[in-house]
Protein backbone atom coordinates (compact mmCIF):
# COMPACT_ATOMS: atom_id res chain seq x y z
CA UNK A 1 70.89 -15.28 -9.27
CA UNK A 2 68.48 -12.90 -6.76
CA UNK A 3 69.43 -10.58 -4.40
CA UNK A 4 66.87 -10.91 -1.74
CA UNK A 5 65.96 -7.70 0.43
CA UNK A 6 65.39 -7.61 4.01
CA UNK A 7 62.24 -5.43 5.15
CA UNK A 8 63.80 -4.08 8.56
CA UNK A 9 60.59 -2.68 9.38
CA UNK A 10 58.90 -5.35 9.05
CA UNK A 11 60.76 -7.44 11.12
CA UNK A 12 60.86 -4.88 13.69
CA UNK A 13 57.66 -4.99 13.87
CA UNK A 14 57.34 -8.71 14.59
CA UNK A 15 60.26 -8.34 16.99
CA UNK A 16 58.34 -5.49 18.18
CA UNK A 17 55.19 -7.47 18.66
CA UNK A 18 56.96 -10.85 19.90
CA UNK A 19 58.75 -8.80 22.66
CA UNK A 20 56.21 -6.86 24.24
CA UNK A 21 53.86 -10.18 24.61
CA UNK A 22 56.98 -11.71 25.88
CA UNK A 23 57.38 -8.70 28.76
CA UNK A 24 53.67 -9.12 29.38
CA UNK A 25 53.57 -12.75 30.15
CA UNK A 26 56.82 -12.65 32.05
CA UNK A 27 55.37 -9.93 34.23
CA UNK A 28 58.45 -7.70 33.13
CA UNK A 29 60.81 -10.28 34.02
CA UNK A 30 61.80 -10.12 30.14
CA UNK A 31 62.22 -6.32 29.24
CA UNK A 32 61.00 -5.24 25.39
CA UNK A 33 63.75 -2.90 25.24
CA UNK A 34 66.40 -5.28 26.16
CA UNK A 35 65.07 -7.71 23.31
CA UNK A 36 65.19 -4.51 20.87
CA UNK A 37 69.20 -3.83 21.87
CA UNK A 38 70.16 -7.49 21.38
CA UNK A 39 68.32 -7.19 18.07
CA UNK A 40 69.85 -3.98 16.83
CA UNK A 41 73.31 -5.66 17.39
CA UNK A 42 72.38 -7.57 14.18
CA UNK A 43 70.93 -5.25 12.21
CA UNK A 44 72.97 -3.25 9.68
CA UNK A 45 73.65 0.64 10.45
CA UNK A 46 71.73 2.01 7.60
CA UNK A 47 68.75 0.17 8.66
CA UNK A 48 68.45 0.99 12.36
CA UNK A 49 66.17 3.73 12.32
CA UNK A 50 63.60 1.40 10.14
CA UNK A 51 64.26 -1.42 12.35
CA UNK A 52 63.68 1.21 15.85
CA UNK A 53 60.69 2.60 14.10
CA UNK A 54 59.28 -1.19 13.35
CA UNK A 55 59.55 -2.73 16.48
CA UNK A 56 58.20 0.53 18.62
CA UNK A 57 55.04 0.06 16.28
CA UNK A 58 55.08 -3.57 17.12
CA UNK A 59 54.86 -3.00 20.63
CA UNK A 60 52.17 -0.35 20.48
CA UNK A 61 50.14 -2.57 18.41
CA UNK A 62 50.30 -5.76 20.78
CA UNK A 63 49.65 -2.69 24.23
CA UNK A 64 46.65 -1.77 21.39
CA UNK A 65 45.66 -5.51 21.09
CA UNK A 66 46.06 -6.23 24.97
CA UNK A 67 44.09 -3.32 25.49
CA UNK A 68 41.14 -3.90 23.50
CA UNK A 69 41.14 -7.44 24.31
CA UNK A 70 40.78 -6.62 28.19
CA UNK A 71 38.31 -3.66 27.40
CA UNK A 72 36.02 -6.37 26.03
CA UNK A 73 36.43 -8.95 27.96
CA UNK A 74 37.89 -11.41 25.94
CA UNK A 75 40.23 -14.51 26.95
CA UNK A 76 43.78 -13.05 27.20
C-alpha cells in the first residue's frame, strides 16, 4: 500500500493561476480571493500557509503572463 502526498503548493499555484484568469475574463465579476477562501476551507491546517503562498504565486505569475502578453502584442 502507498501513502500518496499532496503538494499544497503546488496546487495553490494552479488554483492560484486558474483564479486570477478567471477574475480577468469575468471583468472582476469572479474575485481571486474569494476562490482562494472557498479553497482554504478544504485544505488541512498545517498546510495553509503552503497552500496561501502557492496560489499568491499563481496569481502573480498569470498578472506576469497577462502582462507580457499585452506588452507584446500578442492574442490575449
Amino acid at each position: 500500500m502507498t501513502t500518496e502526498t499532496i503538494d499544497y503548493e503546488k496546487m495553490g499555484f494552479a488554483d492560484g493561476y486558474a483564479a486570477a484568469q478567471i477574475e480577468m475574463l469575468t471583468l472582476g465579476t469572479n474575485r481571486a480571493n474569494d476562490i482562494e477562501k472557498q479553497r482554504l476551507l478544504k485544505v488541512p491546517e498545517i498546510s495553509k500557509q503552503d497552500y496561501y503562498l502557492g496560489f499568491q504565486d499563481g496569481k502573480n505569475e498569470y498578472e506576469d503572463d497577462y502582462s507580457m502578453n499585452a506588452a507584446f502584442g500578442f492574442d490575449l
